[in-house]
PDB file of N, CA and C in Angstrom:
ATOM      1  N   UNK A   1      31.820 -11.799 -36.440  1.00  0.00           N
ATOM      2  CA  UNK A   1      33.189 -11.944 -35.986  1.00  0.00           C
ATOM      3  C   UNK A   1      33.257 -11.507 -34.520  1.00  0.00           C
ATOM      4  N   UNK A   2      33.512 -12.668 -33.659  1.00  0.00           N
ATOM      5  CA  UNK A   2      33.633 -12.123 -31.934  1.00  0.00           C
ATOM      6  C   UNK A   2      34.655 -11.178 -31.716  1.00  0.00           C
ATOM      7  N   UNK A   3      36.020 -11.141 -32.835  1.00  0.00           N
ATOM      8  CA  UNK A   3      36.640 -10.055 -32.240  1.00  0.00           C
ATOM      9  C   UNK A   3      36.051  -9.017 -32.128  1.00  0.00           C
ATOM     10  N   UNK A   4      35.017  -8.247 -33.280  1.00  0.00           N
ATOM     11  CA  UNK A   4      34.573  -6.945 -33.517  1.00  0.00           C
ATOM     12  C   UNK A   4      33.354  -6.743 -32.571  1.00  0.00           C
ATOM     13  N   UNK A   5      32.541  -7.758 -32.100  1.00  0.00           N
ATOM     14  CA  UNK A   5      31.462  -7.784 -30.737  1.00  0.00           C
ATOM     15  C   UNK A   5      32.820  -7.223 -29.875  1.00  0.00           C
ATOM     16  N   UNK A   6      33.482  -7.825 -29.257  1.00  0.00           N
ATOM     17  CA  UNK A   6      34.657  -7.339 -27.629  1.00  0.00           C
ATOM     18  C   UNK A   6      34.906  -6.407 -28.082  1.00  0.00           C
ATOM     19  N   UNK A   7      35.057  -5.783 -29.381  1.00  0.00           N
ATOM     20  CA  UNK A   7      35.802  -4.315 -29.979  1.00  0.00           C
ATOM     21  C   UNK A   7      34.853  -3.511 -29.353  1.00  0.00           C
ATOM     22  N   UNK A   8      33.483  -3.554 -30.241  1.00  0.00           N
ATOM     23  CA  UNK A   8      32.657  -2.116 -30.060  1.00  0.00           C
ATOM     24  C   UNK A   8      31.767  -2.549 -28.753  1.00  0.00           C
ATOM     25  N   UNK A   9      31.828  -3.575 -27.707  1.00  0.00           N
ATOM     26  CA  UNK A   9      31.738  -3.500 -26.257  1.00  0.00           C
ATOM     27  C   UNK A   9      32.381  -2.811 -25.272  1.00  0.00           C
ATOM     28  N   UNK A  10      33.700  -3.062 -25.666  1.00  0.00           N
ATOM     29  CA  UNK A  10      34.554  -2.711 -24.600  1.00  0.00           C
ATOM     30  C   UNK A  10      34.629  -0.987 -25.304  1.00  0.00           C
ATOM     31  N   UNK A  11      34.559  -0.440 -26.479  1.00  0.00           N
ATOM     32  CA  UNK A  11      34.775   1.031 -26.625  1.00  0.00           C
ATOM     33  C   UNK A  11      33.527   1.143 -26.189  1.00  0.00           C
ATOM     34  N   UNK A  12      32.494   0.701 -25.974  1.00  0.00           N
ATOM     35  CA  UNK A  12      31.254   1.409 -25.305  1.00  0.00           C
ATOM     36  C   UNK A  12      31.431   1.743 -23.805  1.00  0.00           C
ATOM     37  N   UNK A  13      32.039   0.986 -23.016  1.00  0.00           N
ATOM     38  CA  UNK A  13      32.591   0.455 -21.562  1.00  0.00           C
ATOM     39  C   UNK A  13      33.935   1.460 -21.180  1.00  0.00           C
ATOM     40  N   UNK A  14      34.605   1.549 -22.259  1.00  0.00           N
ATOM     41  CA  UNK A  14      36.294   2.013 -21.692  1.00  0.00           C
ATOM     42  C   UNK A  14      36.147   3.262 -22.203  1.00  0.00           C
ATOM     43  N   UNK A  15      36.670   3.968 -21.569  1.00  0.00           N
ATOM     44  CA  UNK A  15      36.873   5.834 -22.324  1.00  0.00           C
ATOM     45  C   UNK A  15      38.426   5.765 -22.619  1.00  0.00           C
ATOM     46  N   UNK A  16      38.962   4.924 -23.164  1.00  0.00           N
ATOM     47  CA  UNK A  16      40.342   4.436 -24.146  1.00  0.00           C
ATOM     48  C   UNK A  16      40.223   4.391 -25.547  1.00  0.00           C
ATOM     49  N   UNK A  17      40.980   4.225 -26.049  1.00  0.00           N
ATOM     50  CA  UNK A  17      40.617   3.651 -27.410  1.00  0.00           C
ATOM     51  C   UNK A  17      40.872   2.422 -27.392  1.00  0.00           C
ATOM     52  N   UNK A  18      40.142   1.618 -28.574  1.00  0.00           N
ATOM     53  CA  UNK A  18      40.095  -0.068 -28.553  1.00  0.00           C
ATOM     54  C   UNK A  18      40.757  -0.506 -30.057  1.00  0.00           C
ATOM     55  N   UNK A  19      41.490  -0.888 -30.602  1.00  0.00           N
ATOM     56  CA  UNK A  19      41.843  -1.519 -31.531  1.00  0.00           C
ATOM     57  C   UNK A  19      42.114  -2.991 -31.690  1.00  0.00           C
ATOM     58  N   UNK A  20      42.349  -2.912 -32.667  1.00  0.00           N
ATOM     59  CA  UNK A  20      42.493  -4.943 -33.080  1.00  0.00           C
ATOM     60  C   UNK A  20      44.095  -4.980 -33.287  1.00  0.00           C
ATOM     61  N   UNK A  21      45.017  -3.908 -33.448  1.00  0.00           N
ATOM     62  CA  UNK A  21      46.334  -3.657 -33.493  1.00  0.00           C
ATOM     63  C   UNK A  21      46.900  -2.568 -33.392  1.00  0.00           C
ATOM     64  N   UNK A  22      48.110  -2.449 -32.831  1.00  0.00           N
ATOM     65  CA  UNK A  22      48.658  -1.270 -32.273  1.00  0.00           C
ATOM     66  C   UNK A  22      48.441  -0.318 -33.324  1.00  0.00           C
ATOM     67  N   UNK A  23      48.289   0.913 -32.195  1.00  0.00           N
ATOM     68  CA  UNK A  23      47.622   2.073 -33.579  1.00  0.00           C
ATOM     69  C   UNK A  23      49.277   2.996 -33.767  1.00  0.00           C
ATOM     70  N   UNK A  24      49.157   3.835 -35.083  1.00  0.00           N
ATOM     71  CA  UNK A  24      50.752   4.434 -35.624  1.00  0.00           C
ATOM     72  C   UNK A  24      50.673   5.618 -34.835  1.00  0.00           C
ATOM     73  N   UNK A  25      49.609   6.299 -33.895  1.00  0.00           N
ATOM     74  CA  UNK A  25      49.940   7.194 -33.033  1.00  0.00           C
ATOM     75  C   UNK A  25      50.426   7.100 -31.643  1.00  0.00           C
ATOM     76  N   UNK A  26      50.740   8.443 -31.424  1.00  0.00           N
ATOM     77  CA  UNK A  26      51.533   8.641 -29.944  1.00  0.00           C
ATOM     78  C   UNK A  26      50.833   8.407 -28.335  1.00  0.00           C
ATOM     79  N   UNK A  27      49.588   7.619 -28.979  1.00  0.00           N
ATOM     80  CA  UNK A  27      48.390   7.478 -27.572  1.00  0.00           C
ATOM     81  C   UNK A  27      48.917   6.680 -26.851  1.00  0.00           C
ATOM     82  N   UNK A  28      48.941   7.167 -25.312  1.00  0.00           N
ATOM     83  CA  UNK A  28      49.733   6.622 -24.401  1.00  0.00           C
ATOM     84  C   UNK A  28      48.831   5.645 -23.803  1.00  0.00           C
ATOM     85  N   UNK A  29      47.554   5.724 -23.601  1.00  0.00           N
ATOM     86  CA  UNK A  29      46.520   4.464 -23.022  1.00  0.00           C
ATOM     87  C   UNK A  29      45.737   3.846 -23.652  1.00  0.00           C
ATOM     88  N   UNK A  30      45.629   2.911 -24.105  1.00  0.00           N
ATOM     89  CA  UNK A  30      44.643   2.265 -25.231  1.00  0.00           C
ATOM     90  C   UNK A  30      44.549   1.029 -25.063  1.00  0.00           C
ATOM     91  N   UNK A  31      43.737  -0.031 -25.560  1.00  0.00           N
ATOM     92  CA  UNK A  31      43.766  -1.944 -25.657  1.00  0.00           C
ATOM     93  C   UNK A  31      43.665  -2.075 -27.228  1.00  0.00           C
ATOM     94  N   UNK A  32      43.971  -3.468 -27.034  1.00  0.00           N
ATOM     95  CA  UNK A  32      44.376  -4.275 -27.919  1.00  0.00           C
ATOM     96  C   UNK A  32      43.278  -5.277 -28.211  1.00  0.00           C
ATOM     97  N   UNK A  33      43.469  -5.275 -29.085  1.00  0.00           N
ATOM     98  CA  UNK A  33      42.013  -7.166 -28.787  1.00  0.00           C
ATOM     99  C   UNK A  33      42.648  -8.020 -29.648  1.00  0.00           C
ATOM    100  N   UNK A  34      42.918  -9.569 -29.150  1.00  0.00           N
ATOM    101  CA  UNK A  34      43.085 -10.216 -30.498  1.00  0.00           C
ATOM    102  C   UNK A  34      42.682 -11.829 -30.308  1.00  0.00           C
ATOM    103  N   UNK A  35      42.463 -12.425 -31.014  1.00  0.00           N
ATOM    104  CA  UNK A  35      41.359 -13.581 -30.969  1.00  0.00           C
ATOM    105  C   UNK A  35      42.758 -14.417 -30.958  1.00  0.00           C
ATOM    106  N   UNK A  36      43.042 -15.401 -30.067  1.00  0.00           N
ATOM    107  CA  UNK A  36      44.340 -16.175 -29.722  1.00  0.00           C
ATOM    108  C   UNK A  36      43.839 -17.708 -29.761  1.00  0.00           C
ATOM    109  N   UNK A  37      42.619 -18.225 -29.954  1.00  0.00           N
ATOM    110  CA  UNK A  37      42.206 -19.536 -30.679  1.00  0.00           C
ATOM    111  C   UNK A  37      40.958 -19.703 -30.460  1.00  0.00           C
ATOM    112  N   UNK A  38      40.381 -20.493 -31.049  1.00  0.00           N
ATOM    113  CA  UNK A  38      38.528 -20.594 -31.179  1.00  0.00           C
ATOM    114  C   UNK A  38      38.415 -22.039 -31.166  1.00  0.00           C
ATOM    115  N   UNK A  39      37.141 -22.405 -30.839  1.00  0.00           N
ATOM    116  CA  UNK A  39      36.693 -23.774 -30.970  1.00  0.00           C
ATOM    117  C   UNK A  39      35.369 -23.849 -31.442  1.00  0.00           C
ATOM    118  N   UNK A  40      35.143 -25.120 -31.928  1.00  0.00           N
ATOM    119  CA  UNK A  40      33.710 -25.528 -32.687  1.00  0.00           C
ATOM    120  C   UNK A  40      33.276 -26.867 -32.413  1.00  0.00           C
ATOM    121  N   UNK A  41      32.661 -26.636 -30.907  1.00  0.00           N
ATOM    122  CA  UNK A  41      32.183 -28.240 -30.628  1.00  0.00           C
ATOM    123  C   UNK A  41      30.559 -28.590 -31.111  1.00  0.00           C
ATOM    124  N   UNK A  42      30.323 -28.985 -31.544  1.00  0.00           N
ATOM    125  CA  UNK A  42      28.798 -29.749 -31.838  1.00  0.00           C
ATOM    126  C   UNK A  42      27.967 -28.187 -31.901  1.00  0.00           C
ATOM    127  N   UNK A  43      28.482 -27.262 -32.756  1.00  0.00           N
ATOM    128  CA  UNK A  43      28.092 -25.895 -33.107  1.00  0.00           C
ATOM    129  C   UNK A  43      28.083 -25.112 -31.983  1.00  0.00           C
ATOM    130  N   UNK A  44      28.770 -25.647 -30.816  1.00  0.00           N
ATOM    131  CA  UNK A  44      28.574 -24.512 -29.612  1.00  0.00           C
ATOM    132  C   UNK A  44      30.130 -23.800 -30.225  1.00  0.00           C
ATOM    133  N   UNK A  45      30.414 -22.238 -30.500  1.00  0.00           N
ATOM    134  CA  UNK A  45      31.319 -21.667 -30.911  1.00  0.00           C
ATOM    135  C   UNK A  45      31.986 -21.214 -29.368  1.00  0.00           C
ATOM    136  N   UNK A  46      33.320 -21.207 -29.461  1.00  0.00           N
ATOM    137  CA  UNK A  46      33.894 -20.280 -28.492  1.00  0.00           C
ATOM    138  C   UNK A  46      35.258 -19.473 -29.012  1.00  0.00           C
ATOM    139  N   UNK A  47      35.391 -19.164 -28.202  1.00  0.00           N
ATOM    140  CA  UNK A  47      36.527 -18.047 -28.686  1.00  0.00           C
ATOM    141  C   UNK A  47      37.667 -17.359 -27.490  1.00  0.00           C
ATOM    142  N   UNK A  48      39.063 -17.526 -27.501  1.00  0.00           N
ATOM    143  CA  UNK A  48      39.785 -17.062 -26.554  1.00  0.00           C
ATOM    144  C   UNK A  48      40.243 -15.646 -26.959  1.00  0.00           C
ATOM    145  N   UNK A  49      40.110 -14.961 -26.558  1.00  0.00           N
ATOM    146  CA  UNK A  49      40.111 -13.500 -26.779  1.00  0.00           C
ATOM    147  C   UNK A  49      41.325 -13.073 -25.617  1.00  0.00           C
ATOM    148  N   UNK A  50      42.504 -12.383 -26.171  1.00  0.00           N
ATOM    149  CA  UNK A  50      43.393 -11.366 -25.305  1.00  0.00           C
ATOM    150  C   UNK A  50      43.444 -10.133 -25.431  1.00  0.00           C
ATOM    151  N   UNK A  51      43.313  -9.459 -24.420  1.00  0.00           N
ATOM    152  CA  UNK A  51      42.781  -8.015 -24.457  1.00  0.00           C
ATOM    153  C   UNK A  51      44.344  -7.582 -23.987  1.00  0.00           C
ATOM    154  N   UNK A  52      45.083  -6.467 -24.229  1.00  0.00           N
ATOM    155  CA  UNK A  52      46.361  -6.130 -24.294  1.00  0.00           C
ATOM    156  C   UNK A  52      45.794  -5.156 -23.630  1.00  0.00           C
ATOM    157  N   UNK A  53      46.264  -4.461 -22.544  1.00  0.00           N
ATOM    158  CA  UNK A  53      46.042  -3.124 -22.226  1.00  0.00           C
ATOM    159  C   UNK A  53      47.683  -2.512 -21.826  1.00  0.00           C
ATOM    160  N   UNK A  54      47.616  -1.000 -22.795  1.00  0.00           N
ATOM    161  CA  UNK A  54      48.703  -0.316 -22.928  1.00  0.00           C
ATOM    162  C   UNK A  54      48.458   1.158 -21.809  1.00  0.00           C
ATOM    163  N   UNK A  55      49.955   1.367 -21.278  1.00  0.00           N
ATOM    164  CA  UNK A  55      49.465   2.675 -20.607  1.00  0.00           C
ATOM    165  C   UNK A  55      51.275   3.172 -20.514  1.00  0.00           C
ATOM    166  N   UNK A  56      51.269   4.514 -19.723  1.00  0.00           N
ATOM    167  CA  UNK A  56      52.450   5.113 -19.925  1.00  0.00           C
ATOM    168  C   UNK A  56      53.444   4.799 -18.346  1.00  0.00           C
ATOM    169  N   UNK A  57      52.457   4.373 -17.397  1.00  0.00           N
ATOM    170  CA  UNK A  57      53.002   3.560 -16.654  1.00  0.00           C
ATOM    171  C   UNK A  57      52.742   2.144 -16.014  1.00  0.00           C
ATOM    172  N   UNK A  58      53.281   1.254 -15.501  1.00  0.00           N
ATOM    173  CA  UNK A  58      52.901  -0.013 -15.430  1.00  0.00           C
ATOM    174  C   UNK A  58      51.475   0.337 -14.412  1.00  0.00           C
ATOM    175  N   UNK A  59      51.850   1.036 -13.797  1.00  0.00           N
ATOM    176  CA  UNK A  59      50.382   1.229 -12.350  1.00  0.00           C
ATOM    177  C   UNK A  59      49.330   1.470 -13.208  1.00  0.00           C
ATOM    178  N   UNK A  60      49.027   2.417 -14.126  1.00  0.00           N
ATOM    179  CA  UNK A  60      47.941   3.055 -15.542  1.00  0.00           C
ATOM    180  C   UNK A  60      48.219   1.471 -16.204  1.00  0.00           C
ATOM    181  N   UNK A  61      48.599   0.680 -16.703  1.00  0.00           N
ATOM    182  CA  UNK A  61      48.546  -0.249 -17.279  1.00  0.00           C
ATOM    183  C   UNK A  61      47.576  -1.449 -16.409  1.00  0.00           C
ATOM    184  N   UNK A  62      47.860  -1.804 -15.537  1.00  0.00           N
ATOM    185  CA  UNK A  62      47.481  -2.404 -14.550  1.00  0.00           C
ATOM    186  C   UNK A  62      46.370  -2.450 -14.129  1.00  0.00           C
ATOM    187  N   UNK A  63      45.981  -1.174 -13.651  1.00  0.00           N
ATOM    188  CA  UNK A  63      44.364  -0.314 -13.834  1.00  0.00           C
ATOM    189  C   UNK A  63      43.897  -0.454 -14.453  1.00  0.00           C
ATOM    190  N   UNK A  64      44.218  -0.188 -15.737  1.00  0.00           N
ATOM    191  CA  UNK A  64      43.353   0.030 -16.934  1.00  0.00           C
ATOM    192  C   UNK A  64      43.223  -2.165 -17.159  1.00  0.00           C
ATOM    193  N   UNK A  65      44.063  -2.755 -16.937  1.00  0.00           N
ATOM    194  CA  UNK A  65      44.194  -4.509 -17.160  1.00  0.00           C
ATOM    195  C   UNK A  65      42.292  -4.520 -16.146  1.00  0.00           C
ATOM    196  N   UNK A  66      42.322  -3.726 -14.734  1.00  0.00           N
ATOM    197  CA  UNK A  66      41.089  -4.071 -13.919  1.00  0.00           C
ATOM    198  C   UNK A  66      39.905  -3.521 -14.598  1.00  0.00           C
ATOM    199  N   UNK A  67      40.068  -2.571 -15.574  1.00  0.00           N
ATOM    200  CA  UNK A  67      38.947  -1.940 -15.861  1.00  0.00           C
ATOM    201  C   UNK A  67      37.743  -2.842 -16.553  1.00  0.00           C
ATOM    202  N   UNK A  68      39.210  -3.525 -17.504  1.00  0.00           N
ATOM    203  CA  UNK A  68      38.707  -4.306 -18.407  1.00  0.00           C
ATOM    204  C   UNK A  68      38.155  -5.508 -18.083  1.00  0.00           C
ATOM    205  N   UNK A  69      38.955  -6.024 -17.003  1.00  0.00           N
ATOM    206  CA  UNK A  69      38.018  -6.986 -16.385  1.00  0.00           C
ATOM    207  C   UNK A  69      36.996  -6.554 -15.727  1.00  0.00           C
ATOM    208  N   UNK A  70      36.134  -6.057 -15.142  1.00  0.00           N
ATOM    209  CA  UNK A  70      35.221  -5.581 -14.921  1.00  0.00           C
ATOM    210  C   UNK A  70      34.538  -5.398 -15.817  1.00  0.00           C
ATOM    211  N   UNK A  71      34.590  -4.945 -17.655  1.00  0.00           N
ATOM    212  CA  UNK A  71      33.786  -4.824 -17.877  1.00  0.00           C
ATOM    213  C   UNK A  71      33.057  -5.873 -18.556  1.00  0.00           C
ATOM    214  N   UNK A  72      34.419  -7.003 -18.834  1.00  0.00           N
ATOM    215  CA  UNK A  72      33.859  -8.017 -19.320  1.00  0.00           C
ATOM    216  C   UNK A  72      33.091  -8.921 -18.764  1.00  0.00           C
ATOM    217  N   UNK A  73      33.221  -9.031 -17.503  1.00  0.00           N
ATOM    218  CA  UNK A  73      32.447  -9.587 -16.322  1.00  0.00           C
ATOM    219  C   UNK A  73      30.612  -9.469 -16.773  1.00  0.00           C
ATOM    220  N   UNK A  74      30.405  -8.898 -17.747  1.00  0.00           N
ATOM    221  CA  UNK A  74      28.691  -8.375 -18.157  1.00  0.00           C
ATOM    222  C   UNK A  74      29.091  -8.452 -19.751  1.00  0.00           C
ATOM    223  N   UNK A  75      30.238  -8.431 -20.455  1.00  0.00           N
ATOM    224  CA  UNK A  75      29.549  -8.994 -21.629  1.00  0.00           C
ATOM    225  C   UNK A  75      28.650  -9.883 -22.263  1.00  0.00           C
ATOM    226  N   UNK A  76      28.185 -10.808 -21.362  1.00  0.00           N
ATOM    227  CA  UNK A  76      27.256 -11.809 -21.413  1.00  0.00           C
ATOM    228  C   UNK A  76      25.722 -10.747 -21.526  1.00  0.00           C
ATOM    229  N   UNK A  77      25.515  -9.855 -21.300  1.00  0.00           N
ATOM    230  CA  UNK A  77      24.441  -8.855 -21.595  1.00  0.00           C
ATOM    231  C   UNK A  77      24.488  -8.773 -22.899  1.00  0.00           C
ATOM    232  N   UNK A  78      25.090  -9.170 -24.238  1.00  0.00           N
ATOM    233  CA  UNK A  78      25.226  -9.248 -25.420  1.00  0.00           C
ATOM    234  C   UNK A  78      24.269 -10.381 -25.920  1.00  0.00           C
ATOM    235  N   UNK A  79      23.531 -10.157 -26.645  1.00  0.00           N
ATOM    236  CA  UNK A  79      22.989 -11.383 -27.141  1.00  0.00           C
ATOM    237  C   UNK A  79      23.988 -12.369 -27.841  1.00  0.00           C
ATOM    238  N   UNK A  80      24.886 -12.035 -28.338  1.00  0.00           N
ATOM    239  CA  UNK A  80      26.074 -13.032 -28.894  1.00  0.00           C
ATOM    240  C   UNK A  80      27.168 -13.456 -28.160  1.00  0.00           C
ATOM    241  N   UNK A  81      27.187 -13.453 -26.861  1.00  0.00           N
ATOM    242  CA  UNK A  81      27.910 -13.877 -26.280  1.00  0.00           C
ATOM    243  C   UNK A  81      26.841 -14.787 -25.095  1.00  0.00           C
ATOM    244  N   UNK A  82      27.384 -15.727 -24.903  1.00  0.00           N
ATOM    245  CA  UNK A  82      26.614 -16.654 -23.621  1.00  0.00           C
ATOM    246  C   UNK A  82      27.423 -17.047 -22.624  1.00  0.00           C
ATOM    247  N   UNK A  83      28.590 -16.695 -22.506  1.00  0.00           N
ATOM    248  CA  UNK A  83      29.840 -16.808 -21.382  1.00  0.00           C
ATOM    249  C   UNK A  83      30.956 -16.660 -21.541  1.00  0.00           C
ATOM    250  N   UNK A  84      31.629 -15.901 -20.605  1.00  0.00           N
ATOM    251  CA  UNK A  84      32.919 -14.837 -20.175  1.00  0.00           C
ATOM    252  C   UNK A  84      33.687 -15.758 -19.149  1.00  0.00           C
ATOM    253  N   UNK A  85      34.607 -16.235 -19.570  1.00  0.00           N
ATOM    254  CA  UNK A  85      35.427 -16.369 -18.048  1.00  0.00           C
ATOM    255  C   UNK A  85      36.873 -16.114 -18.472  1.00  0.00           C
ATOM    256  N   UNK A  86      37.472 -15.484 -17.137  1.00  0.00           N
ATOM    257  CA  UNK A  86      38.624 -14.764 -17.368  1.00  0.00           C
ATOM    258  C   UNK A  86      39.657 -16.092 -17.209  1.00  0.00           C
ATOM    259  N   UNK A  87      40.845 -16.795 -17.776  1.00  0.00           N
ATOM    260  CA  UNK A  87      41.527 -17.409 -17.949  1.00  0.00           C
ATOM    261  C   UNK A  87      42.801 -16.791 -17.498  1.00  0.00           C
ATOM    262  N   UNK A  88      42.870 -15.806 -17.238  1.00  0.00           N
ATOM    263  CA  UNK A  88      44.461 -15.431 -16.802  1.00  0.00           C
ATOM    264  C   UNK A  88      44.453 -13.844 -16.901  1.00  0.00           C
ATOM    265  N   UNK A  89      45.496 -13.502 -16.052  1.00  0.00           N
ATOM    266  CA  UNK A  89      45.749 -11.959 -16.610  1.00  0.00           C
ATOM    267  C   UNK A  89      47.375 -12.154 -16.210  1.00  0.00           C
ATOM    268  N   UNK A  90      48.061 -10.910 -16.579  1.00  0.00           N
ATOM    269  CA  UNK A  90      49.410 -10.622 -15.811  1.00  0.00           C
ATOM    270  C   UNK A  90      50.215  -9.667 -16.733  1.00  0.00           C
ATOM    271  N   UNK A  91      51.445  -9.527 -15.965  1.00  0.00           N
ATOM    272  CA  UNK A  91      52.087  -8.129 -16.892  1.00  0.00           C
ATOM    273  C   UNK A  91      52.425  -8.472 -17.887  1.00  0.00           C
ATOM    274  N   UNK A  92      52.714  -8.047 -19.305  1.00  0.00           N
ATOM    275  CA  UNK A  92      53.501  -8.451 -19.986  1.00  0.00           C
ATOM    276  C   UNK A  92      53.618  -7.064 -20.805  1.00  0.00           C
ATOM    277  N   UNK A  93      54.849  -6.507 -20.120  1.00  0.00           N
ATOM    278  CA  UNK A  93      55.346  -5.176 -20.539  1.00  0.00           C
ATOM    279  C   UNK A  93      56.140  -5.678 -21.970  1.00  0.00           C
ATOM    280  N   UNK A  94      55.967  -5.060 -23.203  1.00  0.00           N
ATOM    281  CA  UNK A  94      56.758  -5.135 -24.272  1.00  0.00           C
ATOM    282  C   UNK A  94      58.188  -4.858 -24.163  1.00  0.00           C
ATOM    283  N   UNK A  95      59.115  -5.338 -23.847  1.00  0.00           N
ATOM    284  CA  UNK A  95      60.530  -4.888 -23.272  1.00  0.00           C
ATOM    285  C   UNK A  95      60.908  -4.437 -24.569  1.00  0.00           C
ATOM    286  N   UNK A  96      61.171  -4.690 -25.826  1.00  0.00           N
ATOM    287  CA  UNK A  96      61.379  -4.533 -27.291  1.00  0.00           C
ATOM    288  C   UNK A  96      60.972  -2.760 -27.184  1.00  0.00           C
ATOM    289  N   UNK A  97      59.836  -2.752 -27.283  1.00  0.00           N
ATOM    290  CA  UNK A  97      59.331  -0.883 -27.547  1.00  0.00           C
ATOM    291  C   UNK A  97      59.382   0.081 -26.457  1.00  0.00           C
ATOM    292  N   UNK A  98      59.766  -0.939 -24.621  1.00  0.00           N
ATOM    293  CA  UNK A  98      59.625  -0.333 -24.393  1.00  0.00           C
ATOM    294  C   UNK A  98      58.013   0.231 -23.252  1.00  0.00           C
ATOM    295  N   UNK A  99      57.039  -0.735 -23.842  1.00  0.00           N
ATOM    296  CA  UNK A  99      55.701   0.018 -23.885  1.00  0.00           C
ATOM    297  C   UNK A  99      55.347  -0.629 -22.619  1.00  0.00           C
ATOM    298  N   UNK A 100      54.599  -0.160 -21.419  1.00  0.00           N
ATOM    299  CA  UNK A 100      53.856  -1.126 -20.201  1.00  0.00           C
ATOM    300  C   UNK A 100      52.619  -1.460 -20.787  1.00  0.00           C
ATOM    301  N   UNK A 101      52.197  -2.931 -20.742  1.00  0.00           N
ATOM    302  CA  UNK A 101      51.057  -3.372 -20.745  1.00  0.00           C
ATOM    303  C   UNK A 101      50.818  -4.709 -19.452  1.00  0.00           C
ATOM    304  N   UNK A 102      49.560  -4.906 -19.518  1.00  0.00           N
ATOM    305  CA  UNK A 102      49.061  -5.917 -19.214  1.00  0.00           C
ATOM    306  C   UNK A 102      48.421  -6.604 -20.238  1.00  0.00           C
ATOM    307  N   UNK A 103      48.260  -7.862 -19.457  1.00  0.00           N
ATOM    308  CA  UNK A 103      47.237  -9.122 -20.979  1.00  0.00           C
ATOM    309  C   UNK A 103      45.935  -9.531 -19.792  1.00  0.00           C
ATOM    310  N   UNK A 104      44.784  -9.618 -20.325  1.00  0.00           N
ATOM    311  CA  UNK A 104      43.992 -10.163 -19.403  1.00  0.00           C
ATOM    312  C   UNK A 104      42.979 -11.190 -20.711  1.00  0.00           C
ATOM    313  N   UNK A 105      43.119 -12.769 -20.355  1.00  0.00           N
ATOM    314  CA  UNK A 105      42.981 -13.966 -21.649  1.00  0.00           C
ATOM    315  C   UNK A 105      41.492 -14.014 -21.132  1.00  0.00           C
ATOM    316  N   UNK A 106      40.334 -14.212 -22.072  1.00  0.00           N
ATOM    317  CA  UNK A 106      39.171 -14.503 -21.646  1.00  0.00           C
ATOM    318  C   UNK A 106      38.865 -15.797 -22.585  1.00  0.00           C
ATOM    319  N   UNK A 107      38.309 -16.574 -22.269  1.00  0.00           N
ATOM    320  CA  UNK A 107      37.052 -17.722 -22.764  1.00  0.00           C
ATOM    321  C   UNK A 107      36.133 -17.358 -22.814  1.00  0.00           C
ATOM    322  N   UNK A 108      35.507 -17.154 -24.112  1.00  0.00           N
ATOM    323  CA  UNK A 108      34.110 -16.775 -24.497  1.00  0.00           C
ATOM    324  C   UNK A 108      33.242 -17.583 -25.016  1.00  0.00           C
ATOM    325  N   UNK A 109      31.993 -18.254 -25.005  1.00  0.00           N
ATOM    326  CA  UNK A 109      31.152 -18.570 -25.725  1.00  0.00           C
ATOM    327  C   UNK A 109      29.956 -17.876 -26.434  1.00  0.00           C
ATOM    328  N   UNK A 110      29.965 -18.145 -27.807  1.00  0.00           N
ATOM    329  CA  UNK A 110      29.120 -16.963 -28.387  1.00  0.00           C
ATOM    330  C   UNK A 110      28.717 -17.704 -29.424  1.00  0.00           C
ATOM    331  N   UNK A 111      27.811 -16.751 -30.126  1.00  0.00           N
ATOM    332  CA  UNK A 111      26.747 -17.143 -31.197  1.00  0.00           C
ATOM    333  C   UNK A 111      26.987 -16.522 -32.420  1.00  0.00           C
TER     334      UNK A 111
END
C-alpha cells in the first residue's frame, strides 16, 4: 500500500508526527497523508498522494508544507517508488476547526 511507504518515509524524514488521519490529540504540528486517486496503465502503478501539513501558525504550517517537499524530492531512494513529482502545493487552512494547514499533491510512480 503506497500510502503506508509515504507514511513510514516521511516519519523517518520529519521529526512531526505522520498519520493517515487527523489524530484525537492536542498536537499542534503534524501531516496528514491521503491517497486522492491512483492509476493502472499497462501495470505501470501510480498514485496521487496529498500530504496535509498542520501547524499552530500559518508561517509553522507553511514551513513545515517546505519540509515536506524536500523530503519527497528523494523518495525515489525507495525501491518502491520510481517517481515523485510535486503537482501543486498551497494553503488550505481548515476554516471549519479553525486549524492552519498547507496541502502539497504529489504524483508518484511505484511498484
Amino acid at each position: 500500500m503506497i500510502e503506508k511507504v509515504v507514511l513510514d518515509y516521511l516519519e523517518s524524514k520529519l521529526q512531526v508526527g505522520c498519520y493517515m488521519e487527523v489524530p484525537n490529540s492536542n498536537e499542534p504540528t503534524f501531516i496528514v497523508i491521503e491517497k486522492v486517486g491512483s492509476t493502472d496503465e499497462d501495470g505501470i502503478w501510480g498514485a496521487t498522494i496529498a500530504v496535509q501539513s498542520y501547524a499552530s501558525t500559518l508561517y509553522r504550517a507553511a514551513s513545515l508544507n517546505e519540509q515536506v517537499k524536500e523530503a519527497m524530492q528523494d523518495i525515489t531512494t525507495l525501491d518502491e517508488v520510481s517517481n515523485c513529482e510535486l503537482n501543486s502545493d498551497y494553503n488550505f487552512t481548515d476554516t471549519q476547526s479553525k486549524q492552519y494547514r498547507y496541502q502539497a499533491v504529489f504524483n508518484l510512480i511505484h511498484y
